[in-house]
Protein backbone atom coordinates (compact mmCIF):
# COMPACT_ATOMS: atom_id res chain seq x y z
CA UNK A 1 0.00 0.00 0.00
CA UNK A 2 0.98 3.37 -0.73
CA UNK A 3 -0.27 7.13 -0.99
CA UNK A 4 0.91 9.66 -3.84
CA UNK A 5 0.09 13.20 -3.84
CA UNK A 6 0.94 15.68 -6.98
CA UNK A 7 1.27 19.38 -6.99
CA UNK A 8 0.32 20.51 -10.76
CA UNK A 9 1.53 23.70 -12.36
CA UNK A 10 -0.17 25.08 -15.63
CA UNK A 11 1.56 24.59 -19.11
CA UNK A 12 0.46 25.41 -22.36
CA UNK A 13 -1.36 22.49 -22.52
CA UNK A 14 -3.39 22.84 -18.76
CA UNK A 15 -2.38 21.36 -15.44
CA UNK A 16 0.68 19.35 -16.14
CA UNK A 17 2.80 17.36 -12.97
CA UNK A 18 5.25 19.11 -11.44
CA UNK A 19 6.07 17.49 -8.57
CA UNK A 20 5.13 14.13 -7.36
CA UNK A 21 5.30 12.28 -3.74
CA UNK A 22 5.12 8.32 -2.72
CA UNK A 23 5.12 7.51 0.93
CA UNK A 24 4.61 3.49 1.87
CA UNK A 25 2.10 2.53 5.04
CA UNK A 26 4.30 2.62 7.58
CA UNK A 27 4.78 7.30 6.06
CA UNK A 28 8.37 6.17 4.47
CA UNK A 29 9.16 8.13 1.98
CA UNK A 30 9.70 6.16 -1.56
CA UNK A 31 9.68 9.02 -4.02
CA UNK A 32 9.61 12.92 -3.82
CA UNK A 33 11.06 14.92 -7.07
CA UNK A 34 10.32 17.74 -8.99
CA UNK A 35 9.21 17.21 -12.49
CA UNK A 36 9.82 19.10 -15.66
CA UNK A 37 6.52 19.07 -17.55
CA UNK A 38 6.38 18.40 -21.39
CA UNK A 39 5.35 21.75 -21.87
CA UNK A 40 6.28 25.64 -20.80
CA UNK A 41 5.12 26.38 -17.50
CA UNK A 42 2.79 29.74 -17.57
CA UNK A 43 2.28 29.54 -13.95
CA UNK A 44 3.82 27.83 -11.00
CA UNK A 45 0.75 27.69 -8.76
CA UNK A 46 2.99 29.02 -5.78
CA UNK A 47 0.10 29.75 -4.24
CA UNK A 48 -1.43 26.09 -3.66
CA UNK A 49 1.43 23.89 -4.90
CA UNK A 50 4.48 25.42 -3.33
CA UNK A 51 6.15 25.25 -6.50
CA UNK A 52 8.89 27.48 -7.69
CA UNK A 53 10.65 28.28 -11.08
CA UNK A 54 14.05 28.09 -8.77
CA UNK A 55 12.68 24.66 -6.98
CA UNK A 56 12.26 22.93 -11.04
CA UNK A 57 15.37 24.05 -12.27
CA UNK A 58 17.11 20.98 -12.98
CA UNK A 59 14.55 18.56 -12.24
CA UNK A 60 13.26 15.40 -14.29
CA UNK A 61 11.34 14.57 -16.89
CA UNK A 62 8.22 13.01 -17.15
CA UNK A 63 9.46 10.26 -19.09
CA UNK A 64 12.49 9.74 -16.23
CA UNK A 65 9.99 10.38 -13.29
CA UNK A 66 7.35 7.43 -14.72
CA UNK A 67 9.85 4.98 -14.47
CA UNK A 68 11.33 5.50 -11.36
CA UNK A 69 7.35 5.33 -10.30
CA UNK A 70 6.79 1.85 -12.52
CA UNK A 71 10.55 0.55 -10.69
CA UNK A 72 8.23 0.92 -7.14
CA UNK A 73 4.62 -0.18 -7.78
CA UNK A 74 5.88 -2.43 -11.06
């Protein structure tokens, strides 16, 4: 058993990830990165996600993110 929680940003294309959490049962933390979204970012959401431009710098892709996630619950 586990619990995820995402904070979403807004991209061209809507609400895109931007950062994504994975705790197990017993509140161990499995995952917690940043994620670069496939497209621009036209707002962070600071307000409700927390998210920064200076917090994403660097962080993952999608595409690198989703199989770090499919390596857990795979």
């Amino acid at each position: 058993v586990v619990a995820l929680d995402c904070e979403m940003v807004t991209t061209l294309n809507g609400f895109e990830l931007g950062r994504l959490s994975i705790v197990s049962e017993n509140s161990q933390v499995l995952l917690d990165t940043y994620v670069t979204p496939c497209n621009p970012i036209l707002d962070y959401n600071t307000k409700y996600s927390g998210l920064t431009e200076e917090l994403m710098s660097g962080a993952p892709s999608l595409l690198e993110v989703r199989e770090k996630v499919l390596a857990l619950v795979g």
